[in-house]
Protein backbone atom coordinates (compact mmCIF):
# COMPACT_ATOMS: atom_id res chain seq x y z
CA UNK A 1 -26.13 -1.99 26.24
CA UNK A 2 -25.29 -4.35 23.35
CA UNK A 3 -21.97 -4.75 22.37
CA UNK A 4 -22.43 -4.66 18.81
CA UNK A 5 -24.59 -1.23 19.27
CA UNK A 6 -21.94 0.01 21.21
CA UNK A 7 -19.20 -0.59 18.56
CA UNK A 8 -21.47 0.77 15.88
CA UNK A 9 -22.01 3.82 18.12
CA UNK A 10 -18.03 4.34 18.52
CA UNK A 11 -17.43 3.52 14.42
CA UNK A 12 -20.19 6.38 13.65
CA UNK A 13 -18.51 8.90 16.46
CA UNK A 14 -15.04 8.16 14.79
CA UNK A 15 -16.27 8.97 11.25
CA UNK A 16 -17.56 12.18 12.66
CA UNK A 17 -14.49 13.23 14.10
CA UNK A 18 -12.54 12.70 11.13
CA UNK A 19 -15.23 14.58 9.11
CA UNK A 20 -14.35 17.33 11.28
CA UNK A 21 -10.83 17.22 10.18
CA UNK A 22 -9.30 15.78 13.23
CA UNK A 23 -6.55 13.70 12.56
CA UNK A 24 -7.15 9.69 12.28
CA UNK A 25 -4.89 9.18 15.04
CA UNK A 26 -6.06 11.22 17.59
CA UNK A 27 -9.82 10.63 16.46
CA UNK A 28 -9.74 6.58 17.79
CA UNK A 29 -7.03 7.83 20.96
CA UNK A 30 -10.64 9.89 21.93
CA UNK A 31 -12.84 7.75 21.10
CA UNK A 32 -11.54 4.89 22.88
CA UNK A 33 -10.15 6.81 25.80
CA UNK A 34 -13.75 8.20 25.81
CA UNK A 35 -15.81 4.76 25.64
CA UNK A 36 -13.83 3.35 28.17
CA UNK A 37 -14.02 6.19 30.34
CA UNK A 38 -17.85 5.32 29.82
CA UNK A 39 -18.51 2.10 29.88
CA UNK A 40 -15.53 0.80 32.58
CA UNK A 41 -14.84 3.61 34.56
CA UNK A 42 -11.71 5.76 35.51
CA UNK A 43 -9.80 3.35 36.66
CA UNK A 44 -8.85 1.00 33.85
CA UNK A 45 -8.48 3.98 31.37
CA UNK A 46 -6.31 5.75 33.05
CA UNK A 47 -4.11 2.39 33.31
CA UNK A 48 -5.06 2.32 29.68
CA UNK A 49 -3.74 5.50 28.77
CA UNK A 50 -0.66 5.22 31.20
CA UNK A 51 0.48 1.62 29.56
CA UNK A 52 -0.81 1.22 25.88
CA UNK A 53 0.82 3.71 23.99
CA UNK A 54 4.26 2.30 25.26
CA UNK A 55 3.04 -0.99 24.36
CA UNK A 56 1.99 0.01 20.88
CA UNK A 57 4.72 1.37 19.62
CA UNK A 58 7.83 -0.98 21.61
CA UNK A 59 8.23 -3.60 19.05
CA UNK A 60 11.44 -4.13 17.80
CA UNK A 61 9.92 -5.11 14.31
CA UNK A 62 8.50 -1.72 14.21
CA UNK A 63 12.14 -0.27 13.15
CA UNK A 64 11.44 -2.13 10.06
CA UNK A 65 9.02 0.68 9.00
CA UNK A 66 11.44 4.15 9.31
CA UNK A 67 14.05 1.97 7.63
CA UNK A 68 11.72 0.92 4.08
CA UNK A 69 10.50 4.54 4.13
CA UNK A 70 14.16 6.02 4.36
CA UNK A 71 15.06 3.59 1.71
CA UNK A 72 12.27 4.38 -0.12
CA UNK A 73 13.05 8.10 0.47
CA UNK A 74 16.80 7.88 -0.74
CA UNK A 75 15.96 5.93 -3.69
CA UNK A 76 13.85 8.83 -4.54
CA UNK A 77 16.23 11.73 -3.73
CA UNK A 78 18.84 9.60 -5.58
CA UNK A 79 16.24 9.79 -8.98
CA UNK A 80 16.15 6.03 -9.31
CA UNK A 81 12.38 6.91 -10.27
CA UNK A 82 13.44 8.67 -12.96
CA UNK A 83 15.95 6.69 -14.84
CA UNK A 84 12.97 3.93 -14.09
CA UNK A 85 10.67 5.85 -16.24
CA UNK A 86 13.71 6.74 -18.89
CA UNK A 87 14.14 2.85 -19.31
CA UNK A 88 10.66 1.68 -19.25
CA UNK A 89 9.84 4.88 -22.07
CA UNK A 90 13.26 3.09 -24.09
CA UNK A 91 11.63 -0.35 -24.12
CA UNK A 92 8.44 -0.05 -24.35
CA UNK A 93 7.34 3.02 -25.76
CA UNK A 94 6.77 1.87 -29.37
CA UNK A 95 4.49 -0.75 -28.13
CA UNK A 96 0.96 0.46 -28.49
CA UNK A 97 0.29 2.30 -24.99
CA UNK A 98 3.90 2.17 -24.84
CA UNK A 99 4.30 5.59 -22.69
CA UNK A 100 1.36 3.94 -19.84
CA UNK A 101 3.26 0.81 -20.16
CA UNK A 102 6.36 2.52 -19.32
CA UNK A 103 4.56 4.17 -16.11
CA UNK A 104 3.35 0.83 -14.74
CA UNK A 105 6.79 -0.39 -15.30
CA UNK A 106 8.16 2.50 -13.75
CA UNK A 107 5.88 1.87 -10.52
CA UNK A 108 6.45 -1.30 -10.24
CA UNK A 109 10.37 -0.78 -10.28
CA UNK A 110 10.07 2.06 -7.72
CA UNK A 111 7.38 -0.01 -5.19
CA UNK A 112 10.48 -2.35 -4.75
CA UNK A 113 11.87 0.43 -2.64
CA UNK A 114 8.98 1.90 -1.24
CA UNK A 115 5.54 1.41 0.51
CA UNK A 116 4.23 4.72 -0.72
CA UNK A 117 1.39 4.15 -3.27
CA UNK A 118 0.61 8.15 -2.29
CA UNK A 119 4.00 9.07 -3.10
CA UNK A 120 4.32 7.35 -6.12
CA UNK A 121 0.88 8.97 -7.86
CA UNK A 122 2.99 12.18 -7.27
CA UNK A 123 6.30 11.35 -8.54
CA UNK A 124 4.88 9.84 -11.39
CA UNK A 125 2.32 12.57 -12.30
CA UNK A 126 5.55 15.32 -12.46
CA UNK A 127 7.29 12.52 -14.32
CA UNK A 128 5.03 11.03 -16.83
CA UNK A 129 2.28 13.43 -17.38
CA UNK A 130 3.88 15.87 -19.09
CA UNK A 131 5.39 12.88 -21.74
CA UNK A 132 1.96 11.15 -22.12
CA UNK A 133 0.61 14.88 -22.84
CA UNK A 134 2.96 15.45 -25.26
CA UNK A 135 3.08 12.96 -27.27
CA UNK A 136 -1.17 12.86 -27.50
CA UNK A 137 -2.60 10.44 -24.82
CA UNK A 138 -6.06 10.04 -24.31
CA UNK A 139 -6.16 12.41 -20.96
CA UNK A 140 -8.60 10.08 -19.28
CA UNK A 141 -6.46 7.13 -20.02
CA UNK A 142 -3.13 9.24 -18.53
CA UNK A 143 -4.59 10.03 -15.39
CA UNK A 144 -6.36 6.53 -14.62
CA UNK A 145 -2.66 4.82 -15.74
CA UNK A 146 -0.86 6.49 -12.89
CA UNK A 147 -3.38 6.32 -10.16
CA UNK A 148 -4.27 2.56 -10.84
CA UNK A 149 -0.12 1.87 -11.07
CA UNK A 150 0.48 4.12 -8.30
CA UNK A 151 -1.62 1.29 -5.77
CA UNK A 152 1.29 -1.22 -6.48
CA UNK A 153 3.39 0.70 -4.15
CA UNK A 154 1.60 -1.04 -1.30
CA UNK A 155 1.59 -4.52 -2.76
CA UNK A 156 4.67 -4.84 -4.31
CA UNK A 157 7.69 -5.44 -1.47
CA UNK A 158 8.90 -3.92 0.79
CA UNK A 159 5.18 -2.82 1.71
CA UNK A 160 4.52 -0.87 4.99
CA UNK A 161 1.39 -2.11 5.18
CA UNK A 162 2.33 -5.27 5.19
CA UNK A 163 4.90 -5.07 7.73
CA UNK A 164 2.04 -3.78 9.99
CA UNK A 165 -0.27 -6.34 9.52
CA UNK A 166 2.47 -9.29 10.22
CA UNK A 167 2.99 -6.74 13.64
CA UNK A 168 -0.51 -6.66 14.46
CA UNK A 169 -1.40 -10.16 13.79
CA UNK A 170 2.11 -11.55 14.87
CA UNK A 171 3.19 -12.79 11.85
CA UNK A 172 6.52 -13.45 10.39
CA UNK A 173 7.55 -10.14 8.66
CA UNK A 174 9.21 -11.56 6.22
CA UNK A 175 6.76 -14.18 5.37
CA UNK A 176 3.80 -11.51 4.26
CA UNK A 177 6.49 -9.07 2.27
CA UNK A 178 7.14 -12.73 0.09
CA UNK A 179 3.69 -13.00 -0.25
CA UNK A 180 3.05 -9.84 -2.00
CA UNK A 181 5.87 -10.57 -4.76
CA UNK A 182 3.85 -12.69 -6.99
CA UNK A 183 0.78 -11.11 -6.74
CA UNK A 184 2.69 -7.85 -7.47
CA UNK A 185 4.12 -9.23 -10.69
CA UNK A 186 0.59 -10.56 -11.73
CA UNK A 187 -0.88 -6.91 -11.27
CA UNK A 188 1.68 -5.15 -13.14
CA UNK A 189 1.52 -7.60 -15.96
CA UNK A 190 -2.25 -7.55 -15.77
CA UNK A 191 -2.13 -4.06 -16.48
CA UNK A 192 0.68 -3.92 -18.95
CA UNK A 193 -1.39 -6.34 -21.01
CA UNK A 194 -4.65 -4.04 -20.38
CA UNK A 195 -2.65 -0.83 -21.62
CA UNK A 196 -1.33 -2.74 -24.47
CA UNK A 197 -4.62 -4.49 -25.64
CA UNK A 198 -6.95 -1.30 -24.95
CA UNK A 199 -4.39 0.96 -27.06
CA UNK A 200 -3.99 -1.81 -30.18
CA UNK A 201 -8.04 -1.57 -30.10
CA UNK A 202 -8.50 2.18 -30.12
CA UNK A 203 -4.76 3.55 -31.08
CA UNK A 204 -6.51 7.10 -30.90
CA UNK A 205 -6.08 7.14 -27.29
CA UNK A 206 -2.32 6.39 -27.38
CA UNK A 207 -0.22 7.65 -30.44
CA UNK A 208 2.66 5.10 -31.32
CA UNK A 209 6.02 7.01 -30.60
CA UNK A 210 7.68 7.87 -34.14
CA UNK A 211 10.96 7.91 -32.65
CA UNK A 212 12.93 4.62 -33.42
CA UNK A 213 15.16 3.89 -29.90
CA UNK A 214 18.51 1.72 -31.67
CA UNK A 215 19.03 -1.20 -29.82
CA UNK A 216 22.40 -0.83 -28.47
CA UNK A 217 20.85 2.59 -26.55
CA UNK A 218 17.49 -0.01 -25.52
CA UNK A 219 20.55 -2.36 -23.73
CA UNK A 220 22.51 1.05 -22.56
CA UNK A 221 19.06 1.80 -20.85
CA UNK A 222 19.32 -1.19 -18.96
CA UNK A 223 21.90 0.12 -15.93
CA UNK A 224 19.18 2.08 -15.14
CA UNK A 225 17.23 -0.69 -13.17
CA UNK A 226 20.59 -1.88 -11.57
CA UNK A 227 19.68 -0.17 -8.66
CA UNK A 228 16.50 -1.58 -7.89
CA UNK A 229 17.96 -4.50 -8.66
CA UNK A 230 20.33 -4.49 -6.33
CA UNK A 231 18.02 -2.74 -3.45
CA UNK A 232 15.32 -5.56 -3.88
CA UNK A 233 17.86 -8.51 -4.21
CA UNK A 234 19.63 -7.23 -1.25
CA UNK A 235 16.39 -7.23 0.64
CA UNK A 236 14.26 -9.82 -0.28
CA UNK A 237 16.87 -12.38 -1.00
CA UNK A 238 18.69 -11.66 2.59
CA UNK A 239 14.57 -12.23 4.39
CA UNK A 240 14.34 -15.21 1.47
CA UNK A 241 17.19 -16.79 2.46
CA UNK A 242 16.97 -16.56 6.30
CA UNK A 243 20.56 -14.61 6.24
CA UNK A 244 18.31 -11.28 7.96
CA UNK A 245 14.98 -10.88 9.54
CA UNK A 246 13.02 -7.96 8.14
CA UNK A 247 14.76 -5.47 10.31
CA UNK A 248 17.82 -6.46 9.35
CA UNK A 249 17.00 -6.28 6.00
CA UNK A 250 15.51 -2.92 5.79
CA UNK A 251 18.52 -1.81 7.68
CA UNK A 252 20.17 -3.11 4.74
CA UNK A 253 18.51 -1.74 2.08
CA UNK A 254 18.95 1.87 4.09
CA UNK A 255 22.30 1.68 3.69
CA UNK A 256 22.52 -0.10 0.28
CA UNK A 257 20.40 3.06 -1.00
CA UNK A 258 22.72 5.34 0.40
CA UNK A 259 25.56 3.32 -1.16
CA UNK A 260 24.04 3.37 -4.85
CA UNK A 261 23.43 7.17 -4.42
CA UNK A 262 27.04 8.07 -3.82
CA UNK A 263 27.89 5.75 -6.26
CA UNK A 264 25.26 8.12 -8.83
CA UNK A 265 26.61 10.94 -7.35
CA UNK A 266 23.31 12.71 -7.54
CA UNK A 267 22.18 13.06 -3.82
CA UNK A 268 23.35 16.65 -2.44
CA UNK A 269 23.19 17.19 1.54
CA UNK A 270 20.00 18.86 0.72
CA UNK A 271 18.35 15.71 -0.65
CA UNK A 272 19.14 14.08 2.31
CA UNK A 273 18.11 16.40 4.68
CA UNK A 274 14.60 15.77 2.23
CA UNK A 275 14.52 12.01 2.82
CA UNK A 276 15.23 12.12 6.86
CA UNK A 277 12.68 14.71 7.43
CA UNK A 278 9.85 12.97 5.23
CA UNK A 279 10.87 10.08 6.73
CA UNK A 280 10.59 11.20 10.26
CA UNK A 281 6.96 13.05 9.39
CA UNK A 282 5.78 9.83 8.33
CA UNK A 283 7.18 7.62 10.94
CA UNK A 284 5.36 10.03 13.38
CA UNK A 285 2.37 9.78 11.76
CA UNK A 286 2.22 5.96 11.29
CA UNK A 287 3.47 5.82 15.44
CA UNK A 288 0.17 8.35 16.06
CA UNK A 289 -2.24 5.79 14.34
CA UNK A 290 -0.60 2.87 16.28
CA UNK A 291 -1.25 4.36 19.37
CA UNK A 292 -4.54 5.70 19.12
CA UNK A 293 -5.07 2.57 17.08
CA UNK A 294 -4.19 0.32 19.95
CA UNK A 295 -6.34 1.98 22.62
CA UNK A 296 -9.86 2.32 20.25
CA UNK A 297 -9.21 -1.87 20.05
CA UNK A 298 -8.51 -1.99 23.77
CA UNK A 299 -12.04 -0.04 23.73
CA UNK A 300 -13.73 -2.58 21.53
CA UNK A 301 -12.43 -5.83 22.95
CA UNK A 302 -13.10 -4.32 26.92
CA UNK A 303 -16.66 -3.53 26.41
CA UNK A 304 -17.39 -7.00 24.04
CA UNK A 305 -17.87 -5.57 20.73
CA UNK A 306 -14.67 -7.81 19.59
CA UNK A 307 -15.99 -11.11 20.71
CA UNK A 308 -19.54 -10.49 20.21
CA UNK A 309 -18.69 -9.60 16.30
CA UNK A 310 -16.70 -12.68 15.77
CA UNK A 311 -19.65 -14.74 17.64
CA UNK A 312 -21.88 -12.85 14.71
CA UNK A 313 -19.75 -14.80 12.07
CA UNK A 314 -19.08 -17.71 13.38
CA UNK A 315 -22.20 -18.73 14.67
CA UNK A 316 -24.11 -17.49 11.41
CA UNK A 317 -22.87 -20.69 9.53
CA UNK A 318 -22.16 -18.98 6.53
CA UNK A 319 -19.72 -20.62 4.27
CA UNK A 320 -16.35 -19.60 4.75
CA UNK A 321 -15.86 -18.16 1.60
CA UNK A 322 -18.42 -16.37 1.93
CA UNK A 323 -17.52 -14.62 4.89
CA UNK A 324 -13.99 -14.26 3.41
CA UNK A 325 -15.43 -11.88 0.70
CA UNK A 326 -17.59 -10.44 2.97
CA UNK A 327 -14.89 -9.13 5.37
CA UNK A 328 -12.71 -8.32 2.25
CA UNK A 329 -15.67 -5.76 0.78
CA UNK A 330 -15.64 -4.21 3.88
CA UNK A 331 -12.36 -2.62 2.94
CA UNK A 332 -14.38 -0.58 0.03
CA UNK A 333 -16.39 1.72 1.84
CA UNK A 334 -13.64 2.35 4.66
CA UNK A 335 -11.57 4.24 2.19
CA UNK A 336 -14.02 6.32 2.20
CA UNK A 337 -13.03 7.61 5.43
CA UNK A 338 -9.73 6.06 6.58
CA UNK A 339 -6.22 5.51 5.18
CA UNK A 340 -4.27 2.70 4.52
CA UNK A 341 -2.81 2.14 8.15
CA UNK A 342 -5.89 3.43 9.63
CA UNK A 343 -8.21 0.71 7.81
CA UNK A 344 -5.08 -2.27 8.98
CA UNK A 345 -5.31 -1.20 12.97
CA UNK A 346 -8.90 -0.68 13.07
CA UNK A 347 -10.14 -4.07 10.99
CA UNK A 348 -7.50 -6.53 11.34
CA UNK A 349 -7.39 -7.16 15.66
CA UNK A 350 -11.03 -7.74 14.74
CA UNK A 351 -11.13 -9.72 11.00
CA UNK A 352 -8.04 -11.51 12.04
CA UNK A 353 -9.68 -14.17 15.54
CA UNK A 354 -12.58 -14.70 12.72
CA UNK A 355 -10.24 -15.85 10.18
CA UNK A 356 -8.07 -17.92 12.56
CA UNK A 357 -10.72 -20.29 13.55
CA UNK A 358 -12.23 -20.87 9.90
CA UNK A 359 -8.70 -22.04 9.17
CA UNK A 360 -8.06 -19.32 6.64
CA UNK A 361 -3.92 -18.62 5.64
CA UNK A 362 -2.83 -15.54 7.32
CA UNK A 363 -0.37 -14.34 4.94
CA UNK A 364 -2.89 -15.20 1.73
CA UNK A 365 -5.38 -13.11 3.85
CA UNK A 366 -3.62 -10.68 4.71
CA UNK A 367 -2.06 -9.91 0.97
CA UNK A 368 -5.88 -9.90 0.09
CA UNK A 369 -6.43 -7.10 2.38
CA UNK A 370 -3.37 -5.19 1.19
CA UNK A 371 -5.20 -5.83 -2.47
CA UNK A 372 -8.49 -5.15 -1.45
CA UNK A 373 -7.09 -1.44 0.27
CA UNK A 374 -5.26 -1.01 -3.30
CA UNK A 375 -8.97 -0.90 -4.56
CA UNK A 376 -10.47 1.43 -1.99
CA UNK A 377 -7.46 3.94 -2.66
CA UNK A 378 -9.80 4.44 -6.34
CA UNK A 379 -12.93 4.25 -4.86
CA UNK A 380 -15.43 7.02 -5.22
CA UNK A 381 -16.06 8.98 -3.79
CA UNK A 382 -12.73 9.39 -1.26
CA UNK A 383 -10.29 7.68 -2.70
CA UNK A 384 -6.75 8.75 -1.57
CA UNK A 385 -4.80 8.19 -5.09
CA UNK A 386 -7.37 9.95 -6.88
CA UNK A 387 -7.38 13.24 -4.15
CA UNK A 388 -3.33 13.36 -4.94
CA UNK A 389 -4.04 12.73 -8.03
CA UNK A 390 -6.41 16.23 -8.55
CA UNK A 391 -3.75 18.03 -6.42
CA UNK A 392 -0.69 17.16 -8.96
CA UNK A 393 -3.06 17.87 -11.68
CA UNK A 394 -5.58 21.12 -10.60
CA UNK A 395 -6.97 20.77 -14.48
CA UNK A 396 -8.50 17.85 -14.06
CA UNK A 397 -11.89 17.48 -12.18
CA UNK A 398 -12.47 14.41 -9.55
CA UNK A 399 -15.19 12.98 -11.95
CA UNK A 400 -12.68 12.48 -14.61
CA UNK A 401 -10.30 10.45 -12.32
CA UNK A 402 -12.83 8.55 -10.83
CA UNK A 403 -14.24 7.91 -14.45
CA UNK A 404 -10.69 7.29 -15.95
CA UNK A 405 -9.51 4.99 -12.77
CA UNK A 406 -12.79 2.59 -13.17
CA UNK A 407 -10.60 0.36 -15.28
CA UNK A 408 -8.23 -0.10 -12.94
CA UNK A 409 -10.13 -0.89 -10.25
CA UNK A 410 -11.65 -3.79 -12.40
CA UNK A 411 -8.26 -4.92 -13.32
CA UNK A 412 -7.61 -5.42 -9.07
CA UNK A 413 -11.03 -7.15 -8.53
CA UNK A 414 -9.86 -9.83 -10.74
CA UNK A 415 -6.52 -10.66 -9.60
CA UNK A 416 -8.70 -10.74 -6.30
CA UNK A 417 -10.51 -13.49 -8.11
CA UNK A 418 -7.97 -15.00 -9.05
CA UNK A 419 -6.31 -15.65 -5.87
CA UNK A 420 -9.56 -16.22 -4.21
CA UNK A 421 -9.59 -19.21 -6.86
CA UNK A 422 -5.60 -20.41 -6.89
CA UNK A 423 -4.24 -19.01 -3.08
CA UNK A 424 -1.59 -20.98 -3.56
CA UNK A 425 -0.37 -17.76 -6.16
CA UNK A 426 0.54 -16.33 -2.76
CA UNK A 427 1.62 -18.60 -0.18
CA UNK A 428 3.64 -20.72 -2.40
CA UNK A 429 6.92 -18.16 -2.11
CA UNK A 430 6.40 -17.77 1.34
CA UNK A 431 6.34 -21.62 1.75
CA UNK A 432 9.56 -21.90 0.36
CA UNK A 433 11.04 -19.25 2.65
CA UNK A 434 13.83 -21.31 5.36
């Protein structure tokens, strides 16, 4: 049987056991076990299932990922988010939009210790919601604010996803997570200057605050960020300046976050009972999707589908960027079935060959990915923001987020064309990196 029919016939199998509910995970562990069962015989997948889970999940760089989410976890717990949000509202929140300005700023400020975009939509909802609401927002242009923000939690450093994709395409950890930091700071400004012109245009949608914040209070606000100051300094600048590797550093930052929230005095036993036990669900279900991850590829590369796609590229002498944008669409309708690290560990042991021998940068590639999955999370009709969205907010129907997150998702598509036009925007941090 063809290869490529075979691969399409294991992709449409997969989708169906995840439409039946069956976790992501376990849907490609069956699916490959199954097709290579199938097509090689007992023999090779029971050596399969006997070696490449242990495989999968024995990286030392994989203790990277527990670490950020702890962090990320404690930070939380600790209600750095908050006082985020309390700052952001202090600065900005006479500025037309000022309230959705202070969300993205907000966001932005808590993605530096976390890789949770789906996290972050909830947080923010219980946080900023109820302030946008009362002071008159536009409801459309509340919800679509915090779901399109909430996607910088995978761009903007430390990034789980992008620690997985430097594992799965062997690149240097610390390389990618520098990558994401300028294109981070051009999203959030990008929509910071969207809020702010869309509000001066129709102030309707965002009443202008009437109370006046003194300036002396505006600078008081300011310790408020110290923390995430101090968390993202401590991490990037140790992986920046070659002092830690990426491990080390999220290490680090674990213990720097449980530093600062002594220091607050605001995390009880209770809180961090909280963070290890979210931490540990997540970790778990990352390590599941790793596994089954790794033996669906073993699947695709054993029976050809791997090399036989690549050969489909390659040989189809279509210009490369061409093929880039190709491969990054791709990404769009996935969302519609798979999350985040689901859509990394099925695409990139495939994507990644192709891109290697058109001479394409790994780390700009794989940043464009990381974008390119921020868009899918507010893509009709499954996208995963926009589902945590509705569940924060039962009020609100699914059309109306989808409607109200369009925006946003235009706002991503052109900082994608914007690096797909200047990639040095993202390699030129990581180029600097000793």
């Amino acid at each position: 049987m063809n290869p490529l029919l075979i691969g399409l016939i294991a992709l449409v199998a997969l989708i169906v056991l995840m439409l039946l509910r069956v976790p992501i995970g376990i849907s490609m562990f069956i699916v490959g076990a199954g097709g290579l069962l199938l097509t090689k015989g007992t023999v090779l997948a029971n050596y399969a299932l006997a070696t490449t889970p242990v495989s999968a999940i024995s990286s030392f760089t994989l203790v990277a990922i527990p670490m950020f989410i702890l962090m990320g976890n404690l930070a939380n717990e600790a209600g750095i988010t908050t006082e985020l949000y309390d700052t952001g509202y202090k600065l900005l929140g006479r500025l037309p939009g000022g309230l959705g300005m202070a969300t993205v700023f907000a966001c932005a400020g808590f993605a530096a210790t976390t890789g949770s975009s789906v996290g972050m939509v909830a947080a923010m909802t219980r946080i900023a919601l109820p302030e946008m609401d009362r002071y008159g927002y536009d409801r459309r242009l509340s919800l679509g604010t915090i779901a399109g923000a909430g996607t910088l939690g995978i761009l903007i450093p430390p990034s789980i996803p992008a620690v997985m994709y430097a594992i799965t395409t062997e690149q240097s950890v610390g390389r990618i997570l520098l990558g994401g930091v300028l294109p981070g700071v051009i999203m959030a400004v990008a929509m910071l200057a969207y809020l702010g012109i869309r509000c001066a245009i129709n102030p309707k949608l965002a009443p202008v605050s009437s109370k006046k914040v003194p300036l002396r209070e505006k600078l008081r606000s300011l310790k408020g960020i110290w923390a995430i100051v101090v968390l993202f300094g401590g991490v990037i600048g140790s992986i920046y300046l070659g002092i830690a590797t990426a491990t080390e550093a999220a290490a680090v930052g674990c213990l720097g976050a449980v530093v600062i929230a002594a220091i607050k005095k605001n995390l009880s036993w209770k809180g961090i009972r909280s963070a290890l036990v979210d931490t540990v669900k997540m970790t778990c279900m990352i390590m599941l999707i790793s596994v089954g991850a790794a033996v669906f590829q073993l699947f695709l590369t054993r029976c050809g589908f791997a090399s036989a796609f690549s050969n489909l590229f390659i040989g189809s002498q279509m210009p490369m960027m061409a093929t880039i944008i190709l491969m990054l669409l791709v990404y769009i309708p996935l969302g519609m079935f798979f999350d985040t690290m689901g859509m990394i560990l099925l695409t990139i042991p495939t994507f990644y060959p192709i891109m290697s021998n058109l001479g394409v940068d790994p780390i700009w590639f794989g940043v464009m990915v990381i974008i390119m999955i921020q868009v899918s999370l507010l893509s009709p009709p499954v996208g995963l923001n926009v589902y945590v969205l509705k569940g924060c907010v039962p009020d609100a129907s699914l059309g109306q987020i989808f409607r109200a997150s369009a925006p946003w998702m235009g706002i991503q598509l052109v900082v994608v064309a914007l690096l797909l036009l200047f990639p040095g925007l993202v390699t030129w941090l990581p180029n600097l990196m000793k």
